[in-house]
Protein backbone atom coordinates (compact mmCIF):
# COMPACT_ATOMS: atom_id res chain seq x y z
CA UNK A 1 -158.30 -82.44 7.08
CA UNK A 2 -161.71 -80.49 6.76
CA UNK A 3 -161.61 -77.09 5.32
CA UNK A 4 -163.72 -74.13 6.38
CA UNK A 5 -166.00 -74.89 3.64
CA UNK A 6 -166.56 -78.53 4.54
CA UNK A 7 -167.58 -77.09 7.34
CA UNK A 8 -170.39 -74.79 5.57
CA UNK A 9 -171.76 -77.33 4.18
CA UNK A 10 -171.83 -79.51 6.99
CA UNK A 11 -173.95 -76.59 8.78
CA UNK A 12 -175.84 -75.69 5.52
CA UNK A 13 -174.36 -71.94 5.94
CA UNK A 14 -172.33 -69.96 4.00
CA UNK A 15 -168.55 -69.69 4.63
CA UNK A 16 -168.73 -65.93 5.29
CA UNK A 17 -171.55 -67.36 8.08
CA UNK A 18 -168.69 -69.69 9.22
CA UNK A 19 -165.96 -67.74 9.13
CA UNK A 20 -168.38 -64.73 11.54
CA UNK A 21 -169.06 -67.58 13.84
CA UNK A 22 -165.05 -68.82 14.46
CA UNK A 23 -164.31 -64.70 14.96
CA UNK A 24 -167.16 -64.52 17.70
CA UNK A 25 -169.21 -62.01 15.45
CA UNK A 26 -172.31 -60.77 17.27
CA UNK A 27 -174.28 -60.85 14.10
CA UNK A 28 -174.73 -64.65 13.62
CA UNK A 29 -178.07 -65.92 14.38
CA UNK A 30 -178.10 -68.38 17.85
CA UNK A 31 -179.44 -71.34 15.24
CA UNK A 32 -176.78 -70.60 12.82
CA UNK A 33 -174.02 -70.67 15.43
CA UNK A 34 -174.87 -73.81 16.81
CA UNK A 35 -175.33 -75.70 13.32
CA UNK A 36 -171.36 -73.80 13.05
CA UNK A 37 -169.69 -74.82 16.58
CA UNK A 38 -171.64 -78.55 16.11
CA UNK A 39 -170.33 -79.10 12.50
CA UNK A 40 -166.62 -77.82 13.64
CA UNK A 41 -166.97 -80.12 16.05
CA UNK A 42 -168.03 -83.09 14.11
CA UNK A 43 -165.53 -82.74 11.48
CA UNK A 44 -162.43 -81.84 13.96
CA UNK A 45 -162.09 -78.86 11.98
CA UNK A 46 -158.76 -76.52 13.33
CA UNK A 47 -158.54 -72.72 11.56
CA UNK A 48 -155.12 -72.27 9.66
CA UNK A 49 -153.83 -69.72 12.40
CA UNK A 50 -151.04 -68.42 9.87
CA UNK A 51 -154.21 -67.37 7.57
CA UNK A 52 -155.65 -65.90 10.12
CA UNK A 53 -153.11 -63.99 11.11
CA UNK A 54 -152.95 -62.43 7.91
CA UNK A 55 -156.31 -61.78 7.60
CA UNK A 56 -156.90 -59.91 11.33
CA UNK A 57 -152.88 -58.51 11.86
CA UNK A 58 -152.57 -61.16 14.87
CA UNK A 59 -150.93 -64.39 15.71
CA UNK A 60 -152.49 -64.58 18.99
CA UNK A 61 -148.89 -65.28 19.90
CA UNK A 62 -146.79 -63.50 22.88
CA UNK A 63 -142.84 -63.23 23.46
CA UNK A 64 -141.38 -64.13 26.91
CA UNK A 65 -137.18 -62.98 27.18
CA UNK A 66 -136.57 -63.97 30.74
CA UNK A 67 -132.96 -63.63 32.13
CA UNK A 68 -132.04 -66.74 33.12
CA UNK A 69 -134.33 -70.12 32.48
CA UNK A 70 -131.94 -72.04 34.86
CA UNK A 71 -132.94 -69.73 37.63
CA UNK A 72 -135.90 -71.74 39.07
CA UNK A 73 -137.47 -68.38 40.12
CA UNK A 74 -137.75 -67.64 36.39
CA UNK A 75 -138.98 -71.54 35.45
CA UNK A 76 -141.53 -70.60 37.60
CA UNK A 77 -142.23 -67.54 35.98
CA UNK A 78 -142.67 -68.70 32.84
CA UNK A 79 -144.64 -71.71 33.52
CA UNK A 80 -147.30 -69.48 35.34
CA UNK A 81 -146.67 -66.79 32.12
CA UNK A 82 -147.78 -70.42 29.40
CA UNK A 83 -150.81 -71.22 31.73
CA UNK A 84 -152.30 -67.62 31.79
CA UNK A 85 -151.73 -67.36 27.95
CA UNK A 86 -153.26 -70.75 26.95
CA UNK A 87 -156.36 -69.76 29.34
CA UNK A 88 -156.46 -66.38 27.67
CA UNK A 89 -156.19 -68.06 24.01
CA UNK A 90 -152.54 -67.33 23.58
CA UNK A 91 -149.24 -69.38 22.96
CA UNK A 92 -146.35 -68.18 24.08
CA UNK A 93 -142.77 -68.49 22.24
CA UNK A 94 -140.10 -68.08 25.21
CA UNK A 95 -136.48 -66.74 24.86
CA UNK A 96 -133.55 -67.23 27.49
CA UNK A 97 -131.50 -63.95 27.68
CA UNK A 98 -128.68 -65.95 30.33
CA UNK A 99 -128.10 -62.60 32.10
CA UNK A 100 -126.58 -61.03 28.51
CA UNK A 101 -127.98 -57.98 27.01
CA UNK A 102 -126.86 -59.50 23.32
CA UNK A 103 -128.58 -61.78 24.08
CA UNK A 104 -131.47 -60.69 25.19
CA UNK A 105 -131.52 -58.20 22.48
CA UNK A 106 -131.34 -60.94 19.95
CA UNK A 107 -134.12 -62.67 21.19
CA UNK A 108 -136.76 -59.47 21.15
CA UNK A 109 -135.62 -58.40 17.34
CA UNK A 110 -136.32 -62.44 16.51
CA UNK A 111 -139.85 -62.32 18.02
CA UNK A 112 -140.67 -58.89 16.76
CA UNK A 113 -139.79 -60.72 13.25
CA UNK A 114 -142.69 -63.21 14.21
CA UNK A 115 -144.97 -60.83 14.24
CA UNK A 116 -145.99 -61.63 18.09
CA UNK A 117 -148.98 -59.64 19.19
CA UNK A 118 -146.82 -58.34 22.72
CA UNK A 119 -143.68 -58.55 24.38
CA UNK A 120 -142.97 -59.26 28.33
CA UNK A 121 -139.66 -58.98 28.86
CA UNK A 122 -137.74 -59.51 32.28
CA UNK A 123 -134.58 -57.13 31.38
CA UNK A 124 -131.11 -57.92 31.72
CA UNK A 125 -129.75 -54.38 32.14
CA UNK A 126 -130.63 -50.88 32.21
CA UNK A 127 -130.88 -50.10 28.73
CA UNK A 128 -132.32 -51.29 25.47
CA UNK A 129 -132.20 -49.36 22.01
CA UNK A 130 -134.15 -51.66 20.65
CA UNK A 131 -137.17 -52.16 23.46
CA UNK A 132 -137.23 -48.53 23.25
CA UNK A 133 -137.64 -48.37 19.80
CA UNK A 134 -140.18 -51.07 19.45
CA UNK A 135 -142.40 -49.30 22.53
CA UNK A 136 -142.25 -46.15 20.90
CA UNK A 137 -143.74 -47.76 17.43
CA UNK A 138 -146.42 -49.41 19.21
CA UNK A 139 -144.96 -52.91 20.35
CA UNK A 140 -147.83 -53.73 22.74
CA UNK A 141 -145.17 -54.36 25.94
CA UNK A 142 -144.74 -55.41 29.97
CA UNK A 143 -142.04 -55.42 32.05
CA UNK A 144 -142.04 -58.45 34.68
CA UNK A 145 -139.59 -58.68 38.13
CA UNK A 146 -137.07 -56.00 36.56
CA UNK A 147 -138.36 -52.89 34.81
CA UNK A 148 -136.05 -50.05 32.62
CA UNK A 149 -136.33 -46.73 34.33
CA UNK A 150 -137.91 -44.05 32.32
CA UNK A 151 -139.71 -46.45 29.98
CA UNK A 152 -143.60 -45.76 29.21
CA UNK A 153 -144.31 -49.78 29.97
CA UNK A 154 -146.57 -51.15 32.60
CA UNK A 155 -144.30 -53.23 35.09
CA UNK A 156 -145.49 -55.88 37.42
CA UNK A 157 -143.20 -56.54 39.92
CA UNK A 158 -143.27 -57.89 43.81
CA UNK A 159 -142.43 -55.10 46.89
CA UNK A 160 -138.69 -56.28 47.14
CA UNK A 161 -138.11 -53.23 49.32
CA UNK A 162 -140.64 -53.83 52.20
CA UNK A 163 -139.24 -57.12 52.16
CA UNK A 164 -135.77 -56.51 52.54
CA UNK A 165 -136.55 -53.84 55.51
CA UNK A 166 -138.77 -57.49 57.31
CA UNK A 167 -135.66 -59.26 56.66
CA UNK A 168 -132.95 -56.84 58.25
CA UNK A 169 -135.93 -56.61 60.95
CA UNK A 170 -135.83 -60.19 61.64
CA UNK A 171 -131.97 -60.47 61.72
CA UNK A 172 -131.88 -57.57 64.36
CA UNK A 173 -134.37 -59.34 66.57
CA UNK A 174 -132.09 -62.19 66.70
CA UNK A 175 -129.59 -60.54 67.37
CA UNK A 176 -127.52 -59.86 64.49
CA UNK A 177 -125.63 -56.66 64.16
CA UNK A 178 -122.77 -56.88 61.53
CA UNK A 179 -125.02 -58.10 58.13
CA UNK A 180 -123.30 -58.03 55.02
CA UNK A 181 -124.75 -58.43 51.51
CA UNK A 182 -124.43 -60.03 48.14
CA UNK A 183 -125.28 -57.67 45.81
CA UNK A 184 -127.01 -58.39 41.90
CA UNK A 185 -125.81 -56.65 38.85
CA UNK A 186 -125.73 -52.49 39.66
CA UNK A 187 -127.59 -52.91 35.78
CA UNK A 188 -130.06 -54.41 36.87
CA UNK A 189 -133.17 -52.73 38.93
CA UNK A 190 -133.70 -55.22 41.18
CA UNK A 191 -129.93 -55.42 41.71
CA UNK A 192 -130.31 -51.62 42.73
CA UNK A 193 -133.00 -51.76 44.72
CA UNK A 194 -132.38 -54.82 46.95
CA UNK A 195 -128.70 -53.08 48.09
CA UNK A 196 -130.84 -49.52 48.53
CA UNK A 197 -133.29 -51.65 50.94
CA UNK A 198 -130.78 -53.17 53.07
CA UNK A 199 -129.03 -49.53 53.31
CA UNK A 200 -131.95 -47.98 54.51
CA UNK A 201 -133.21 -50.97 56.90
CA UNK A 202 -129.65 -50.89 58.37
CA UNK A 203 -129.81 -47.50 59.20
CA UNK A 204 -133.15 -47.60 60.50
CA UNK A 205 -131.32 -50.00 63.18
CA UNK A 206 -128.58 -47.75 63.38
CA UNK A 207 -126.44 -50.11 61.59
CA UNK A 208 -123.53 -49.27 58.95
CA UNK A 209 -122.88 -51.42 56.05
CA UNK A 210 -119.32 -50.84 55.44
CA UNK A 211 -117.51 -51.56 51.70
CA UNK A 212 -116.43 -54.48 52.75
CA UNK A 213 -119.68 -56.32 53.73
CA UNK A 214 -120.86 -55.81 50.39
CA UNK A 215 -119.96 -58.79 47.65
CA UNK A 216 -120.61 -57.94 43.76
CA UNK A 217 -122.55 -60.83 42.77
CA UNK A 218 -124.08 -61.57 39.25
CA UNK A 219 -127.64 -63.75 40.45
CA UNK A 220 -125.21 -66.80 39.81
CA UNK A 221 -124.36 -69.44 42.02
CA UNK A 222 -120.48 -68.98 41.42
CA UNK A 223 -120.51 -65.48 42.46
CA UNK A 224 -121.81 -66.20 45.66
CA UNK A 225 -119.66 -68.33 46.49
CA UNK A 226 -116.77 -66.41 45.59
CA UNK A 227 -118.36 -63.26 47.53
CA UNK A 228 -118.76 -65.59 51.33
CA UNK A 229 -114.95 -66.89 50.30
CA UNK A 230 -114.23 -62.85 50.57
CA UNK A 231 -116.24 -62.23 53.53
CA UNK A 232 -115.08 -65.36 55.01
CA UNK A 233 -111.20 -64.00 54.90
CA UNK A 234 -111.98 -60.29 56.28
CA UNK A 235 -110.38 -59.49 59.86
CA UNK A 236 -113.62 -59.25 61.51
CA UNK A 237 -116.19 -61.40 58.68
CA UNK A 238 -120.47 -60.62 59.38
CA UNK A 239 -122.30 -62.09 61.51
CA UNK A 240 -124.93 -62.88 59.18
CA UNK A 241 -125.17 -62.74 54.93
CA UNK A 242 -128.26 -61.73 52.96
CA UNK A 243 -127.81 -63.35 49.40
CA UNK A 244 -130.11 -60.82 46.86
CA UNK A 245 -130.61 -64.09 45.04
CA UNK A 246 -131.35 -67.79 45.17
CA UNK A 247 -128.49 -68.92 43.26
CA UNK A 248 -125.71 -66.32 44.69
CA UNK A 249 -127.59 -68.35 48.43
CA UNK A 250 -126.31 -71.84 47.08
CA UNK A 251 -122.93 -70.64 46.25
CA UNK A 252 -122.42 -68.98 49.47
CA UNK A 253 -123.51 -71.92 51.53
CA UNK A 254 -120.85 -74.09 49.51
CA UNK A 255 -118.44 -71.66 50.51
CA UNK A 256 -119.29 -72.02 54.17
CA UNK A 257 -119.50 -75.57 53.83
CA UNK A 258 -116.20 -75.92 51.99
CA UNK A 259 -114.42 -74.13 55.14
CA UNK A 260 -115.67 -76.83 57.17
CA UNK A 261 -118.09 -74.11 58.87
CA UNK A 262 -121.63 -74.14 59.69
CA UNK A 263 -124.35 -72.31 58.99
CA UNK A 264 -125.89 -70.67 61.32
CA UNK A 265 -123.04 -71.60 63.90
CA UNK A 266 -120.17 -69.85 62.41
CA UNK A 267 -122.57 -67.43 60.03
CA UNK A 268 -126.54 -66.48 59.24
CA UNK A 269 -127.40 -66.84 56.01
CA UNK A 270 -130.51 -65.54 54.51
CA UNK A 271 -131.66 -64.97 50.33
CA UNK A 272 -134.27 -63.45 48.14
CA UNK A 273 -136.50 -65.72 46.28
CA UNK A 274 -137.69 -68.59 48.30
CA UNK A 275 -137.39 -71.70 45.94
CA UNK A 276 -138.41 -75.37 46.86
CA UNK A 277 -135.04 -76.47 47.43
CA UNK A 278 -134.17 -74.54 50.35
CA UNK A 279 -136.53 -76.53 52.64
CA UNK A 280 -134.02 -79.58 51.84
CA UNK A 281 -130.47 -77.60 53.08
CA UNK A 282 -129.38 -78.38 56.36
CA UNK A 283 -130.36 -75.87 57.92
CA UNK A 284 -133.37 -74.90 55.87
CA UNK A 285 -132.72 -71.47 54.47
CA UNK A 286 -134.76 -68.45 55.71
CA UNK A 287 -135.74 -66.45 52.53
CA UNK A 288 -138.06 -64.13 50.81
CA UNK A 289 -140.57 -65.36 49.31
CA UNK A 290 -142.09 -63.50 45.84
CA UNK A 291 -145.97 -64.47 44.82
CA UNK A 292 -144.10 -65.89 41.04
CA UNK A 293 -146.84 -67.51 39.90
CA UNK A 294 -149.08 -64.76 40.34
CA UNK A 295 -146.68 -62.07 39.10
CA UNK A 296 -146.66 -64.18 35.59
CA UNK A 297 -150.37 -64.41 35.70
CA UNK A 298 -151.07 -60.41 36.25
CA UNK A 299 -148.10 -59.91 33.42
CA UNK A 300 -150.46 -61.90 30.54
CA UNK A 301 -153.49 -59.95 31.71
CA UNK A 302 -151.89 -56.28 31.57
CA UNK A 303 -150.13 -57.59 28.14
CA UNK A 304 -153.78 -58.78 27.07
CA UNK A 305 -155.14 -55.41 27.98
CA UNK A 306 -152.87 -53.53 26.14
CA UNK A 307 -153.13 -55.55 23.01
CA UNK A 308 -157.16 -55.72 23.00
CA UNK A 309 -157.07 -52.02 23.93
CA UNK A 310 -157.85 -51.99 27.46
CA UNK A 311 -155.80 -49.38 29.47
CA UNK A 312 -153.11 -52.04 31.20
CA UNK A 313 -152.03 -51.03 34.53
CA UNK A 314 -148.59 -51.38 36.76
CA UNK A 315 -149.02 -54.20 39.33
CA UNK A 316 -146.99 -54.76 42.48
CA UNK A 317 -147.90 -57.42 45.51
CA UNK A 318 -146.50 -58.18 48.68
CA UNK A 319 -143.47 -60.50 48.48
CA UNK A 320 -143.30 -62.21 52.27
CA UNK A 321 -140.55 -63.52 54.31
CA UNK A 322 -140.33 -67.12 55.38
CA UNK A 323 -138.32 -68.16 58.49
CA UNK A 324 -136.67 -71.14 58.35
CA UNK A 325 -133.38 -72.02 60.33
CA UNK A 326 -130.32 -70.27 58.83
CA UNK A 327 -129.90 -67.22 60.75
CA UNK A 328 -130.15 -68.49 64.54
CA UNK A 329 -133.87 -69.11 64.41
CA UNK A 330 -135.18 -71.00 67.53
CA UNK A 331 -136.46 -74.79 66.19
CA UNK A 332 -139.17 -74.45 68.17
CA UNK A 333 -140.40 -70.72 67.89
CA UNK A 334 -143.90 -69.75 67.03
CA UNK A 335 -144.55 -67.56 64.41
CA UNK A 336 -144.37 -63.77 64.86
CA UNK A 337 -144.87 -60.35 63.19
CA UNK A 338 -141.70 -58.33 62.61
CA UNK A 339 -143.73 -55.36 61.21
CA UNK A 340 -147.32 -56.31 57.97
CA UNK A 341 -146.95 -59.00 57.14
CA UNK A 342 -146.16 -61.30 59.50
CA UNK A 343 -142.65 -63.42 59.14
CA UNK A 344 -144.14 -66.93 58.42
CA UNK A 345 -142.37 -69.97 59.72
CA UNK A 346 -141.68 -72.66 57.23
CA UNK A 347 -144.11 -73.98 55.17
CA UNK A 348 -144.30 -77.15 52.46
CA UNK A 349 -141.78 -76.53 50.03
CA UNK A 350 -144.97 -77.01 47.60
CA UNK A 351 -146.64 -73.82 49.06
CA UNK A 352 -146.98 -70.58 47.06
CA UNK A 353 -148.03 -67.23 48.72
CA UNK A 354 -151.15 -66.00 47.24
CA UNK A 355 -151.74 -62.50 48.41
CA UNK A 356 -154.55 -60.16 46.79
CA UNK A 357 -153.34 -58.21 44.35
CA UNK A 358 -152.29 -54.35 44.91
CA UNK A 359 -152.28 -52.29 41.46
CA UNK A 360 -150.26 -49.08 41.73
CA UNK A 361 -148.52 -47.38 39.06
CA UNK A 362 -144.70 -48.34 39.98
């Protein structure tokens, strides 16, 4: 394997010449850099990136902890997260929290050790000891979906709230009126703030939402199910079920299916995060779609800003919803706006919303 110097001599430089060239110094002359960049290239010559580190205090490395790499909203994520980084010049080492602080925890404190040059983290709860502690010593760091309330950390995250209020919207106009829900983890923000946003649209409408139309879910499949099983037995069950997740969505419709009922015949059934799948249910599932690839992408660049010293901003964009079949929808109906945006009827299972990009400070 050629060595730096190999290189020099290959160019006719000097290795400090090389070594300015490979860190992008403005000093090298045009003629010198070229000789450099064609004599790398001629002798496949790779810098030692662990003696590099050393030398500049980076790895050019960045930590992903998301909360559950099963959860294809999350795959997603992190795909989009790898692609942005490898554009940008960075690898990414990924950690799967499965929904457990410990473990979440465990993973951070292991890629701190690594020396990683920033942290985006997806939390699994509300509080962290140890992400406070490494923000407060410097720990270049973004929050991505879920966020930890009172943290000084950028957070890019999708307008679940405006979402939820299109959904309830939608539901009404079909006629809907007793909606229950199946709530994430209370630890979770997102768990929070999808149940607050299906309060508030219901009373907008006028609409209770009694105890018993809300089902403690964990964003797992099982919990859903075992949530519609409880709705399913009540005296007088909803006429239609908003899952806050994809997974808690799958396990409901199983327990609809496993009564020998139908949805949207017997009971509506709508979820948060749109995934590819639910364009292959019978019925198609109505959902709310979130902009994942993008929200990974805008995560690496506010992570990049922060660690190249840029002021990084908090980033939030439009989630949408898409209207499918599973809450009474007419087969044939043409698209229509329930409030900006407009309620999209299905699209290819393959398509991913791309909406311009709205920084706030969230």
């Amino acid at each position: 394997m050629a060595s730096i110097k190999d290189v020099a001599a290959e160019a006719g430089v000097s290795v400090a010449t090389v070594s300015r060239v490979l860190n992008d110094h403005p000093s090298v002359s045009a003629d010198a850099r070229t000789r450099v960049l064609a004599a790398v290239e001629a002798l496949g010559y790779r810098p030692n990136a662990v003696a590099r580190s050393l030398r500049t205090d980076q790895t050019r490395t960045l930590g992903l902890v998301i909360s559950d790499v099963l959860n294809p909203y999350f795959t997603h994520l992190a795909r989009s997260v790898e692609e942005e980084a490898r554009a940008l010049g960075y690898s990414v080492i990924i950690g799967n929290a499965d929904e457990r602080p410990d473990l979440q925890d465990h993973h951070v404190r292991t890629l701190l050790d690594r020396r990683i040059d920033g942290l985006l983290v997806s939390p699994t709860d509300g509080g962290s000891p140890l992400m406070l502690d490494a923000a407060r010593s410097g720990t270049p760091m973004v929050f991505v979906d879920r966020w930890i309330a009172g943290m000084d950390v950028p957070v890019v995250r999708s307008d679940g709230r405006t979402a939820v209020h299109h959904l309830v919207a939608h539901l009404h106009g079909l006629g809907h009126r007793r909606l229950a829900i199946i709530a994430g983890p209370a630890a979770t923000t997102t768990g929070r703030e999808r149940v607050e946003a299906f309060r508030t649209a219901l009373a907008d409408y006028g609409l209770p939402l009694p105890d018993d139309c809300i089902g403690q879910g964990d964003f797992q499949a099982e919990s859903g199910r075992r949530a519609m099983e409880r709705f399913l037995d009540l005296a007088e069950p909803p006429e239609a079920v908003f899952a806050a997740d994809n997974l808690m969505a799958l396990g409901a419709l199983d327990a609809v299916r496993a009564r020998g009922l139908r949805v949207p015949d017997d009971i509506a059934l709508a979820a948060f995060d749109d995934i590819p799948w639910f364009v292959h249910t019978d019925p198609p599932i109505t959902a709310i779609a979130q902009p994942t690839g993008e929200l990974g992408r805008a995560a690496v660049r506010a992570l990049v800003d922060r660690i190249e010293g840029r002021p990084p901003e908090s980033v939030t964009l439009p989630a949408r919803l898409v209207a499918r079949r599973s809450c009474g929808e007419p087969a044939s109906a043409e698209p229509r706006a329930l409030r900006e945006p407009p309620v999209l009827q299905e699209a290819p299972a393959s398509t991913e919303p791309s909406p311009a990009t709205n920084r706030s400070q969230s």
